[in-house]
N, C-alpha and C. Protein backbone atom coordinates (compact mmCIF):
# COMPACT_ATOMS: atom_id res chain seq x y z
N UNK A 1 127.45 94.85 307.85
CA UNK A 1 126.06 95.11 308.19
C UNK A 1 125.89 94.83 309.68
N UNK A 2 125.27 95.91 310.26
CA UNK A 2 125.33 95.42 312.12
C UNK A 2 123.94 94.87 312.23
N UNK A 3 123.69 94.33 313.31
CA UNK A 3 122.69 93.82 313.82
C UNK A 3 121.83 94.84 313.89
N UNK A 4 121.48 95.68 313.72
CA UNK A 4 120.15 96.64 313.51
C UNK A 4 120.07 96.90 312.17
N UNK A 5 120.71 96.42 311.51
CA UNK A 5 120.20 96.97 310.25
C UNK A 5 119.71 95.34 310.02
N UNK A 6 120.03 94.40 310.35
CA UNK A 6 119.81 93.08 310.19
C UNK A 6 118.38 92.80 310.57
N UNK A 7 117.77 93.61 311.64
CA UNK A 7 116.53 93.10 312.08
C UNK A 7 115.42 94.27 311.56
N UNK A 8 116.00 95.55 310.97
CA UNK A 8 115.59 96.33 310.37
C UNK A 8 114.75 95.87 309.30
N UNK A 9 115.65 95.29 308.08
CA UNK A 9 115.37 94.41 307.00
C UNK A 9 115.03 92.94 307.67
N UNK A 10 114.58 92.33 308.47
CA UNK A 10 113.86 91.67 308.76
C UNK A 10 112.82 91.76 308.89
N UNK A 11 112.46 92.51 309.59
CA UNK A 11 111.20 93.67 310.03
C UNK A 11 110.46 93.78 309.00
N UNK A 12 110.94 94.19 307.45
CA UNK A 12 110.82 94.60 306.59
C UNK A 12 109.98 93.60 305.98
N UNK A 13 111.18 92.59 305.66
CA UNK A 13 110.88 91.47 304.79
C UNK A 13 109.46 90.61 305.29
N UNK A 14 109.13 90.63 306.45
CA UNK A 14 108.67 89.79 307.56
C UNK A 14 107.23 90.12 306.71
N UNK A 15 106.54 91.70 306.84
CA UNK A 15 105.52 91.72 306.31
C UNK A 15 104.88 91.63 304.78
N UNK A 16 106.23 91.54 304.28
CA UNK A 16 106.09 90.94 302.87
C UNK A 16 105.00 89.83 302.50
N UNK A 17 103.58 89.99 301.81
CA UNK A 17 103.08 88.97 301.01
C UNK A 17 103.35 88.54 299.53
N UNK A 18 103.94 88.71 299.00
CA UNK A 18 103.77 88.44 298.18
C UNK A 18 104.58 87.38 297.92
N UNK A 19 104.05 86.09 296.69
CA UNK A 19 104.16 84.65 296.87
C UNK A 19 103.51 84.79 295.06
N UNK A 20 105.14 84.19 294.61
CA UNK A 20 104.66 83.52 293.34
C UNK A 20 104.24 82.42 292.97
N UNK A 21 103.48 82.73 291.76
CA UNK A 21 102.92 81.27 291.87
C UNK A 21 103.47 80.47 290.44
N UNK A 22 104.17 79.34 290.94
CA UNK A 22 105.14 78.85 290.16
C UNK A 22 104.32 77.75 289.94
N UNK A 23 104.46 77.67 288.05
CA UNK A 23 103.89 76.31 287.67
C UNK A 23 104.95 74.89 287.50
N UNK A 24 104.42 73.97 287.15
CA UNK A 24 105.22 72.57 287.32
C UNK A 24 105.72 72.79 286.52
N UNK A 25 106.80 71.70 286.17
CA UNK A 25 107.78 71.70 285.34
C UNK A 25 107.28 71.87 283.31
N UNK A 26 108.29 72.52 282.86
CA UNK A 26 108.22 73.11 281.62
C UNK A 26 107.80 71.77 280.60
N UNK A 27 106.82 71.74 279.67
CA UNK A 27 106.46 70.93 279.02
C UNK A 27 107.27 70.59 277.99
N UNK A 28 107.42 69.38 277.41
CA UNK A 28 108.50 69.31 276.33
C UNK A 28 107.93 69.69 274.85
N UNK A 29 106.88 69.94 275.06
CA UNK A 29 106.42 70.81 273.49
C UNK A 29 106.74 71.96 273.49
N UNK A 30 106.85 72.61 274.89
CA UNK A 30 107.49 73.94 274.38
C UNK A 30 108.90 74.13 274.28
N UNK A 31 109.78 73.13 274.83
CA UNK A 31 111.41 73.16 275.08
C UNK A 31 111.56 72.25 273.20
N UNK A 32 110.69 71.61 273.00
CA UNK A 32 110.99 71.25 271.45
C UNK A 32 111.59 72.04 270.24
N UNK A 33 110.82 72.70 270.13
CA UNK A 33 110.78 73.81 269.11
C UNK A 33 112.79 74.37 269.13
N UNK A 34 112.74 74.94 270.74
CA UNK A 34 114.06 75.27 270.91
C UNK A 34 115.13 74.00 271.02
N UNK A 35 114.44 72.91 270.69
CA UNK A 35 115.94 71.67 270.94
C UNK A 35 116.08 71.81 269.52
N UNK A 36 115.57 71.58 268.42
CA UNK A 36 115.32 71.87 266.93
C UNK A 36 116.17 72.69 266.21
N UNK A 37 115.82 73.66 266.79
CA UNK A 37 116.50 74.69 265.85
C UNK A 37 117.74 74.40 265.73
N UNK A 38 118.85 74.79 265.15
CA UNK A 38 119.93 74.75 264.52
C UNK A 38 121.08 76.20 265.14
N UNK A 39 122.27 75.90 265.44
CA UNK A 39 122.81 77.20 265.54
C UNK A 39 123.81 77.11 264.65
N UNK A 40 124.03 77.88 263.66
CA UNK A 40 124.65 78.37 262.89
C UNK A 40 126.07 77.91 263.51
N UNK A 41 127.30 77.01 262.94
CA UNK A 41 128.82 77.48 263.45
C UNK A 41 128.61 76.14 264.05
N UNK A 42 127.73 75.14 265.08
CA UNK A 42 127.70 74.67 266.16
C UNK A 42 129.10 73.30 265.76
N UNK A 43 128.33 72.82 264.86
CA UNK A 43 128.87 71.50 264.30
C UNK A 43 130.50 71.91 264.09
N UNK A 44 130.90 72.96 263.62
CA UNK A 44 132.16 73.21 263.06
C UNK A 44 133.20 73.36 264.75
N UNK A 45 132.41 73.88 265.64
CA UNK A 45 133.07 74.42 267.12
C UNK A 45 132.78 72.81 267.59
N UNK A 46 132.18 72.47 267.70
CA UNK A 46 132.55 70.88 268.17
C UNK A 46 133.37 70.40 268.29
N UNK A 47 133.44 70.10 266.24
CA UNK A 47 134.52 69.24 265.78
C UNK A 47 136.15 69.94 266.67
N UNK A 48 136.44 71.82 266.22
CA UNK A 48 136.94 72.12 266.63
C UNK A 48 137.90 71.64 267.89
N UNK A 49 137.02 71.71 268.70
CA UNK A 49 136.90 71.19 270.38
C UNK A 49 137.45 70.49 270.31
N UNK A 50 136.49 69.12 270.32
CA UNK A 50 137.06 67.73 270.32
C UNK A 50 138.85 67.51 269.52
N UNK A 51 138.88 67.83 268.05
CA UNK A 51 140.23 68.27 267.77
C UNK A 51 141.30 68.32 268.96
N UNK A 52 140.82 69.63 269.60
CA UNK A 52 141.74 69.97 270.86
C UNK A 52 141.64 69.40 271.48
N UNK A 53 140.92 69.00 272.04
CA UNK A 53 141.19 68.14 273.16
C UNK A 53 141.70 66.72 273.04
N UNK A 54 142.21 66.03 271.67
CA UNK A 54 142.61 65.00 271.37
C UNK A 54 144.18 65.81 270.91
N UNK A 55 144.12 66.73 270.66
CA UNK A 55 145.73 67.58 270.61
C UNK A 55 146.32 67.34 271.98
N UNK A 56 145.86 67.72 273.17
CA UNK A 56 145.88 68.21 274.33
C UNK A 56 146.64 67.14 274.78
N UNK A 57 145.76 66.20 274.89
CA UNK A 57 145.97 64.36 274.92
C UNK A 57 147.09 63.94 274.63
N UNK A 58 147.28 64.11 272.89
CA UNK A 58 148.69 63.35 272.49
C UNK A 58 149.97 64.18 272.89
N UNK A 59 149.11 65.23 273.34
CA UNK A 59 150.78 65.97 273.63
C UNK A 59 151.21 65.48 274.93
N UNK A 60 150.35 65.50 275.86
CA UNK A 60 150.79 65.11 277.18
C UNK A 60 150.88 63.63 277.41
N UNK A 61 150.40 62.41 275.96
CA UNK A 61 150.88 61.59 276.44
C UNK A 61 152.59 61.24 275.59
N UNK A 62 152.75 62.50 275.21
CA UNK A 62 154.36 62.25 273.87
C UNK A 62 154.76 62.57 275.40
N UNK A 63 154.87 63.83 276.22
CA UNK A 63 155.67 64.51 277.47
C UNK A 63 155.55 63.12 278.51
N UNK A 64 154.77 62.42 279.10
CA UNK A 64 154.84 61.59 279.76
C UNK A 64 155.95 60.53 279.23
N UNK A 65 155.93 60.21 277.74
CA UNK A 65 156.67 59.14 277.07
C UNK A 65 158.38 60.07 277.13
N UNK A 66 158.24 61.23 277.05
CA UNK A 66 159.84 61.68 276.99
C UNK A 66 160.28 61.82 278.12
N UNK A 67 159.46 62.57 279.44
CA UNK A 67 159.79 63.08 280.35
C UNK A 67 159.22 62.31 281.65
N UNK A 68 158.74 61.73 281.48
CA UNK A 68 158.19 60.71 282.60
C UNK A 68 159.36 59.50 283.33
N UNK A 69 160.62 60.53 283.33
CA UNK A 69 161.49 58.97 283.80
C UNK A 69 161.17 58.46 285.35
N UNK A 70 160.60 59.43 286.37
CA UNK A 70 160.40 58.55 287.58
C UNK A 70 159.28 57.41 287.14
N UNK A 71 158.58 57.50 286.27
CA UNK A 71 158.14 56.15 286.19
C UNK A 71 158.87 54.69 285.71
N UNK A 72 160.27 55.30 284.89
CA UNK A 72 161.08 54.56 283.90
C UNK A 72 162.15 54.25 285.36
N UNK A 73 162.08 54.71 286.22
CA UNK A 73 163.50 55.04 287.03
C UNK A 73 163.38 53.90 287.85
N UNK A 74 164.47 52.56 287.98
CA UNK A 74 164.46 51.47 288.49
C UNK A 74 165.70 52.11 289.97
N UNK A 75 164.98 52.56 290.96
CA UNK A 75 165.57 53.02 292.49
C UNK A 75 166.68 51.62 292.92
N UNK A 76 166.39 49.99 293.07
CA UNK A 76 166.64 49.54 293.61
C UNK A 76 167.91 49.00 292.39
N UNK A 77 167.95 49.87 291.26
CA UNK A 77 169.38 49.42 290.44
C UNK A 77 170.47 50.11 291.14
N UNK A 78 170.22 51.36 291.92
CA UNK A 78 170.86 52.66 292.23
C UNK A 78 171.35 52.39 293.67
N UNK A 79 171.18 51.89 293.98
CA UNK A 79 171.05 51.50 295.60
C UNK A 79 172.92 51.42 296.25
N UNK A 80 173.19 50.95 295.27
CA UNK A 80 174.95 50.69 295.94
C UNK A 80 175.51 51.70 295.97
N UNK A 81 176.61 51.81 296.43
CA UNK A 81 177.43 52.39 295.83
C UNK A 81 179.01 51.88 295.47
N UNK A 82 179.89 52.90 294.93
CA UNK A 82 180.89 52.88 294.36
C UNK A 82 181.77 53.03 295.09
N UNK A 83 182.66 51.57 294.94
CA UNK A 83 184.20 51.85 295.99
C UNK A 83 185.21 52.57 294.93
N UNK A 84 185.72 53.60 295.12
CA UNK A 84 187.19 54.09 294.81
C UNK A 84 188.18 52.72 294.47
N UNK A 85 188.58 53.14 293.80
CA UNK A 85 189.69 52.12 293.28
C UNK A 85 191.36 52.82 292.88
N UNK A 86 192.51 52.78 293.38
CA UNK A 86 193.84 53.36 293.46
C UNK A 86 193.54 53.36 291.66
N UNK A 87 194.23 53.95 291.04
CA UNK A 87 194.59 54.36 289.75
C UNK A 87 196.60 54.39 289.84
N UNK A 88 196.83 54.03 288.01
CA UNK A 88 198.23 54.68 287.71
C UNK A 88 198.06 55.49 286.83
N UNK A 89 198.34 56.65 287.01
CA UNK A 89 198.93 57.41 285.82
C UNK A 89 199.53 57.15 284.93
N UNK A 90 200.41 56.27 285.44
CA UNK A 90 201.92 55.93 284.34
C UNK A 90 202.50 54.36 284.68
N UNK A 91 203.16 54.11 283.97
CA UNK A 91 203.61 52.48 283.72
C UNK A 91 204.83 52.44 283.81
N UNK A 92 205.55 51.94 284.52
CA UNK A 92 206.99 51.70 284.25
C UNK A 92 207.59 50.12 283.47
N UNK A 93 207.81 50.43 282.45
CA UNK A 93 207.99 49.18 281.95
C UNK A 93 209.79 48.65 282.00
């Protein structure tokens, strides 16, 4: 959009009156009626839900318990290392 069409629709808007007239906030006798009612299914999709999301849970805390070894992983056991040591193959007795 370029700058003339910008002040175009400014132009526009500018002589605009009209102004709604907005009342105060919604009374709770009328939001009642609709807290009330009942939806068909609701209770069953809940339970549903919640279900899952306690599925969700134990699964990722079984994967943390199997697969979580940098938390299990003791760095400062690892730290040395290993000298070579000569070997025999064979024994002469």
């Amino acid at each position: 959009m370029s700058i003339l069409n910008r002040a175009e629709e400014y132009n526009e808007m500018k002589e605009c009156t009209f102004k709604p007239k907005i009342k105060g906030e919604v009374g709770e006798e009328i939001l009642k009626p609709k807290l009330q009612a009942r939806v068909a299914g609701l209770d069953k999709f809940m339970q549903m839900r919640d279900k899952h999301k306690k599925l969700l849970q134990e699964k990722k805390e079984r994967e943390e318990e199997v697969f979580g070894i940098e938390k299990k992983y003791n760095a400062v056991k690892h730290e040395g290392f290993t000298t070579p040591q000569p070997f025999k193959l064979s024994q002469v007795l």
